[in-house]
Protein backbone atom coordinates (compact mmCIF):
# COMPACT_ATOMS: atom_id res chain seq x y z
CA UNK A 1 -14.81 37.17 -31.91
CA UNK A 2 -16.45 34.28 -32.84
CA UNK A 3 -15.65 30.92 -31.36
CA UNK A 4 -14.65 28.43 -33.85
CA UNK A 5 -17.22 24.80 -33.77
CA UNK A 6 -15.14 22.01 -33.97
CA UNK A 7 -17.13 20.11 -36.29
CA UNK A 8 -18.59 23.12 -38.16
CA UNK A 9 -19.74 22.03 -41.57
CA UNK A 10 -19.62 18.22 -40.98
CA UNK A 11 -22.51 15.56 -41.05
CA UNK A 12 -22.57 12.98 -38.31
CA UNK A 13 -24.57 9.91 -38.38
CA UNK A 14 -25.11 8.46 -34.14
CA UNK A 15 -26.82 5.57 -33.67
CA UNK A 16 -28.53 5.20 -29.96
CA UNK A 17 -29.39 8.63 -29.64
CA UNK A 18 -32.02 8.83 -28.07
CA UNK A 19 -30.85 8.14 -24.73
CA UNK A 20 -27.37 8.07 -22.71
CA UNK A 21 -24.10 8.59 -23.84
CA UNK A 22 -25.93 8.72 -27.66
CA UNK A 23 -28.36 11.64 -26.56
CA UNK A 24 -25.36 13.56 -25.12
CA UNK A 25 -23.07 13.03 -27.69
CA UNK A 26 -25.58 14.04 -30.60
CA UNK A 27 -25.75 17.49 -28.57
CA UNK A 28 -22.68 18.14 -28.09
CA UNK A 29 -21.29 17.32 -31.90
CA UNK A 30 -24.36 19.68 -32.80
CA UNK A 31 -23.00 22.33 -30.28
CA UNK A 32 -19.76 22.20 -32.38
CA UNK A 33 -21.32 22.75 -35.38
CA UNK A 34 -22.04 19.21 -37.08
CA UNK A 35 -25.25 18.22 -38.82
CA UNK A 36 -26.83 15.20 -37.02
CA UNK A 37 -28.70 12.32 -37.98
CA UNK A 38 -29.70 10.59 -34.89
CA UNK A 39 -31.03 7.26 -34.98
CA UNK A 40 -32.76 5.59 -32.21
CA UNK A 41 -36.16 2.91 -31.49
CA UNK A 42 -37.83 5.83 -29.15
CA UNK A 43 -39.77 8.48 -31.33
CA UNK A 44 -40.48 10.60 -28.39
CA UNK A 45 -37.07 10.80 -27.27
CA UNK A 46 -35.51 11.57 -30.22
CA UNK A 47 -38.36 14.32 -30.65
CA UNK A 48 -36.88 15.77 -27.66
CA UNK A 49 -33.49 15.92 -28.67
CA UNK A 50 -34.74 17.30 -31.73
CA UNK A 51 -36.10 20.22 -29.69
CA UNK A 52 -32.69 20.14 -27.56
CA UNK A 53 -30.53 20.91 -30.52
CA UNK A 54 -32.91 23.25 -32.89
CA UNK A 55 -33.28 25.20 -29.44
CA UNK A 56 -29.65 26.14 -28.93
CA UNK A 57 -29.31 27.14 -32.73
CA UNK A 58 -28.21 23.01 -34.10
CA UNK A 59 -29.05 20.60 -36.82
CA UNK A 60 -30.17 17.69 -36.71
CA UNK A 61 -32.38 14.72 -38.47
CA UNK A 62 -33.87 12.07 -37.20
CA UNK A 63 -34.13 8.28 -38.41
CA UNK A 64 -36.19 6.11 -35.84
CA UNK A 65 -35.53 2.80 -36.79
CA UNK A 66 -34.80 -0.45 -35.27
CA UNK A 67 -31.23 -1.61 -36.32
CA UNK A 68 -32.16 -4.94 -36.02
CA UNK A 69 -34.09 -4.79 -38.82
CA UNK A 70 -31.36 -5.00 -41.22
CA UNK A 71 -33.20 -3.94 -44.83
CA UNK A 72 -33.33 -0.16 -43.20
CA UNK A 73 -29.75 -0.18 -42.02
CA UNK A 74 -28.71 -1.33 -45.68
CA UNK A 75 -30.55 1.30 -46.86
CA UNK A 76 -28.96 4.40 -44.46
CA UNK A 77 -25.43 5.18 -46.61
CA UNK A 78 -27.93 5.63 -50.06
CA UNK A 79 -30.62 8.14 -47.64
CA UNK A 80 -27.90 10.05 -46.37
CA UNK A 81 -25.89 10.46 -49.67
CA UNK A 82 -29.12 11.15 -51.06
CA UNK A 83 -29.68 13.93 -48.46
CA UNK A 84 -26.18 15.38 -47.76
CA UNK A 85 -23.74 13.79 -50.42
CA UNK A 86 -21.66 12.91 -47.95
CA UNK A 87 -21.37 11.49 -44.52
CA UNK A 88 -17.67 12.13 -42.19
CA UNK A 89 -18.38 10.83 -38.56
CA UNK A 90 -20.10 7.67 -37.61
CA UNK A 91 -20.93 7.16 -33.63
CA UNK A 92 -21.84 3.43 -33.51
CA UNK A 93 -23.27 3.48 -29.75
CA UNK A 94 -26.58 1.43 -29.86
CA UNK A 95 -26.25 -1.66 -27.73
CA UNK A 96 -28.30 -3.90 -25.88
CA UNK A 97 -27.12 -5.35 -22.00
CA UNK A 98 -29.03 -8.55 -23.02
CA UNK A 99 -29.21 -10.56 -19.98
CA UNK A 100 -27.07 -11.13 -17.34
CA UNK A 101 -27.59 -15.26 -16.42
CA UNK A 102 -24.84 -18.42 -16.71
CA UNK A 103 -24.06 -19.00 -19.95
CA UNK A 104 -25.93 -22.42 -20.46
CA UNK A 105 -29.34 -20.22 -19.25
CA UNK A 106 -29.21 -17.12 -20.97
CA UNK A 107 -32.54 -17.20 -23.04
CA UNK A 108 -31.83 -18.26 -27.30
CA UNK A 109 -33.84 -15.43 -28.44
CA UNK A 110 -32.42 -12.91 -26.03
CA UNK A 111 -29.06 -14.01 -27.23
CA UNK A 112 -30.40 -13.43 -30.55
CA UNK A 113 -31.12 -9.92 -30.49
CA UNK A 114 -28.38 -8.95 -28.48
CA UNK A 115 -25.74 -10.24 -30.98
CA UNK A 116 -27.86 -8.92 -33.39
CA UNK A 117 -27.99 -5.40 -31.79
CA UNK A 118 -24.68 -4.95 -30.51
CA UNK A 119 -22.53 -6.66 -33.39
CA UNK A 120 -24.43 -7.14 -36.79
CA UNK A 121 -26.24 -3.84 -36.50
CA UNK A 122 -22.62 -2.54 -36.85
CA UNK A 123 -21.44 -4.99 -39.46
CA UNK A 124 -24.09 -3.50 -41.55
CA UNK A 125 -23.49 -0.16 -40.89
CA UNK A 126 -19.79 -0.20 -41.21
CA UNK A 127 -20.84 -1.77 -44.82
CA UNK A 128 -23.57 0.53 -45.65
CA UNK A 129 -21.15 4.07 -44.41
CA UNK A 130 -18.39 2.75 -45.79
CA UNK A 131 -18.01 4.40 -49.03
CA UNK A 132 -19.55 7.28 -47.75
CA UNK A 133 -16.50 7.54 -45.09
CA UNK A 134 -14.15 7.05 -47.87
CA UNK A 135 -15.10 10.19 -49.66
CA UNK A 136 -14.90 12.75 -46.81
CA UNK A 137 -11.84 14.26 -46.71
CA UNK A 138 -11.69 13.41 -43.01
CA UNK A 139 -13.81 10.27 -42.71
CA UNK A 140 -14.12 9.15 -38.95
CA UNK A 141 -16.07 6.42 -37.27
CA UNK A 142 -16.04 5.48 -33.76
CA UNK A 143 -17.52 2.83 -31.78
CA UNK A 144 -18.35 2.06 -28.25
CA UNK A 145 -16.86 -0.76 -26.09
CA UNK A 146 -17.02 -1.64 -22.71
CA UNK A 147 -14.67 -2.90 -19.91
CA UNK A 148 -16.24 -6.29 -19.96
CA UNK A 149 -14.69 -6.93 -23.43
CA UNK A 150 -11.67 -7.46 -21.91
CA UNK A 151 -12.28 -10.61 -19.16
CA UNK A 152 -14.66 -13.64 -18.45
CA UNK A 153 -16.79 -12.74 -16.21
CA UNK A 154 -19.63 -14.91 -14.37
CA UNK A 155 -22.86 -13.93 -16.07
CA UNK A 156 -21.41 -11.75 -18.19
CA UNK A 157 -21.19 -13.81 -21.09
CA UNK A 158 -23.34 -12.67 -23.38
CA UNK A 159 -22.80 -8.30 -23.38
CA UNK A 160 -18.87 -9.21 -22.80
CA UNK A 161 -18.68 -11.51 -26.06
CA UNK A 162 -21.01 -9.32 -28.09
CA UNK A 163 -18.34 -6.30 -27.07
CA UNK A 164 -15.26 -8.55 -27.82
CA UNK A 165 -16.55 -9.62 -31.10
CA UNK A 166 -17.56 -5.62 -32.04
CA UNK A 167 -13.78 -4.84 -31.19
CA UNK A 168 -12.16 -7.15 -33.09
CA UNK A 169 -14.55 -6.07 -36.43
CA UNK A 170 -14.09 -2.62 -36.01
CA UNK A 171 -9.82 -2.99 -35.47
CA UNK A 172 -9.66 -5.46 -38.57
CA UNK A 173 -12.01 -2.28 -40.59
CA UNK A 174 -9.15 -0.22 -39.14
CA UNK A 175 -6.19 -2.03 -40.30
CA UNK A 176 -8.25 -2.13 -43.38
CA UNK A 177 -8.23 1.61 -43.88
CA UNK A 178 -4.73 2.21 -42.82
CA UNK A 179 -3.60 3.72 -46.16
CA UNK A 180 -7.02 5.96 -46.72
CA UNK A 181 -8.04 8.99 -44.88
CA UNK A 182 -10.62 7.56 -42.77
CA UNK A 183 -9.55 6.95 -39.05
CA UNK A 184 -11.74 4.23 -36.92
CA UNK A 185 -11.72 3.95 -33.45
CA UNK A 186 -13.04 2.49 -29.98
CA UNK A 187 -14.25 4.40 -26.70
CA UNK A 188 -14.48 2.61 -23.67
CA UNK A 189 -16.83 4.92 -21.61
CA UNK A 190 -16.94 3.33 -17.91
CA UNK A 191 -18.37 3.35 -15.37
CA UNK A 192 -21.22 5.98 -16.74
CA UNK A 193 -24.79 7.19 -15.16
CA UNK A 194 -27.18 5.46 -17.90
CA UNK A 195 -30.38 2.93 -18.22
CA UNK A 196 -27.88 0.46 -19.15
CA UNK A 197 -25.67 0.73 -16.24
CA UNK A 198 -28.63 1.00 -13.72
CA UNK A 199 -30.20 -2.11 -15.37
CA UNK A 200 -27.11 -4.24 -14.84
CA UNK A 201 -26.30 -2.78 -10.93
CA UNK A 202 -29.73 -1.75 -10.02
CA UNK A 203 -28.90 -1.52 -6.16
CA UNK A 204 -26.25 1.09 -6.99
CA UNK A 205 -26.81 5.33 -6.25
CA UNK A 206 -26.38 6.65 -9.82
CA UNK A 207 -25.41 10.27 -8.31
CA UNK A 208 -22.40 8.22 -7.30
CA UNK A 209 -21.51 7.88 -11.57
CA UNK A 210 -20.30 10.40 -13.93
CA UNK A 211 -22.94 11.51 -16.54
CA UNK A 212 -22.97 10.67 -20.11
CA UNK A 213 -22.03 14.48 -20.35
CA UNK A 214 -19.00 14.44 -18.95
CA UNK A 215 -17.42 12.00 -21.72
CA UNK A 216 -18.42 13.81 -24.83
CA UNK A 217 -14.66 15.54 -24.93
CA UNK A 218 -13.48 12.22 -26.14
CA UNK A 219 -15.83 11.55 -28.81
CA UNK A 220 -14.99 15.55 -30.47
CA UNK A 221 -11.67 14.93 -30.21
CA UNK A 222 -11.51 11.57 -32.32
CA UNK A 223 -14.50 13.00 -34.79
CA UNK A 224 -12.34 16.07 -35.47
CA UNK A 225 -10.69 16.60 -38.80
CA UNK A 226 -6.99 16.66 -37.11
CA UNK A 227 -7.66 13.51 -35.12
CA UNK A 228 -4.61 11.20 -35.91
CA UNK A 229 -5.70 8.68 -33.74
CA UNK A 230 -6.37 5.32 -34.83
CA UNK A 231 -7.09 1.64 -34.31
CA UNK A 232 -7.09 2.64 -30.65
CA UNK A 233 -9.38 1.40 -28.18
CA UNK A 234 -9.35 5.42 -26.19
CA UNK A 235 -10.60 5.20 -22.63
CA UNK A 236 -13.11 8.14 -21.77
CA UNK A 237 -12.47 8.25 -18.48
């Protein structure tokens, strides 16, 4: 008998695929039978995901771009209904630490890029998917958060306010899509083994962490059709 895929037959677009909890999610929804379109910065990386997925029998496509070079993000919801016609999950995981300094230190340009990265990157792709969510039958988008959303924090002032301020656009998008069919939601991964986490705690063992693989359960079960989840900031751990 053959097992039924989760996600057979639907496209998902994942940005920050090409390492982390974006490289193990992109797997994963291919394992359950969605097309991905994996976006990252690192060619190489994504060419081994590639490899990853077409090995074990998935699809996928890749788009390496920088998100912070806003003209090609505009320009993803026309490619992809080009392409496919249609587009039902978005994984908005890209995200930059930035730097972790007092708040009247952190560099102007780093603060730039980060905000740009971790909050207008996904301003513009909420508006260029948008209409492409709309038309699924089952349109879902999800978004990652983080912990330090949630508190002031010393040094943490710059990843913590970028993660606030992606929270509060992507619950006003969901109160926004209340009466449609599209259902938009946060996942707050934790404490997770990735470059991110090992940048920001450098002196920690990261055997001690769970892997990105471990938290991939949540993301199928809020991309699925039958999700009824929504608004929700979901905890992954």
């Amino acid at each position: 008998m053959t097992e039924t895929k989760r996600l057979e037959g639907r496209v998902a677009l994942i940005t920050g695929a090409s390492h982390g909890i974006g490289y193990a999610v992109a797997k994963r929804f291919a394992a359950e039978g969605a097309h991905v379109i994996a976006i990252g910065r690192n060619v190489g990386a994504l060419e081994e995901l590639s490899d990853e997925v077409t090995d074990a029998g998935g699809k996928i496509s890749l788009l390496p771009i920088d998100l912070t070079m806003f003209e090609k993000v505009d320009a993803i919801g026309p490619t992809i209904f080009e392409r496919f016609g249609k587009l039902d999950i978005v994984v908005g995981n890209a995200a930059l630490l930035g730097e972790l300094a007092p708040v009247g230190h952190i560099d102007t340009q780093i603060f730039d890029n980060t905000v740009a990265t971790n909050v207008t990157s996904n301003f513009r792709l909420i508006r260029t998917v948008d209409k492409l969510l709309q038309l699924s039958d089952a349109g879902r988008a999800i978004f990652v958060t983080s912990n330090a959303s949630a508190k002031g924090r010393a040094f943490w002032g710059l990843y913590a306010a970028t993660k606030a301020a992606l929270e509060a656009l992507v619950l006003s998008y969901a109160q926004e899509l209340d009466d449609s069919k599209v259902r938009v939601n946060l996942v707050n991964p934790g404490r997770i083994r990735t470059k991110m986490r090992a940048e920001a705690y450098p002196g920690e063992d990261p055997q001690s962490l769970p892997t990105p693989d471990s938290i991939t359960d949540v993301f199928v079960d809020l991309a699925e059709a039958s999700c009824t989840k929504h608004g929700e900031v979901v905890d992954a751990y």
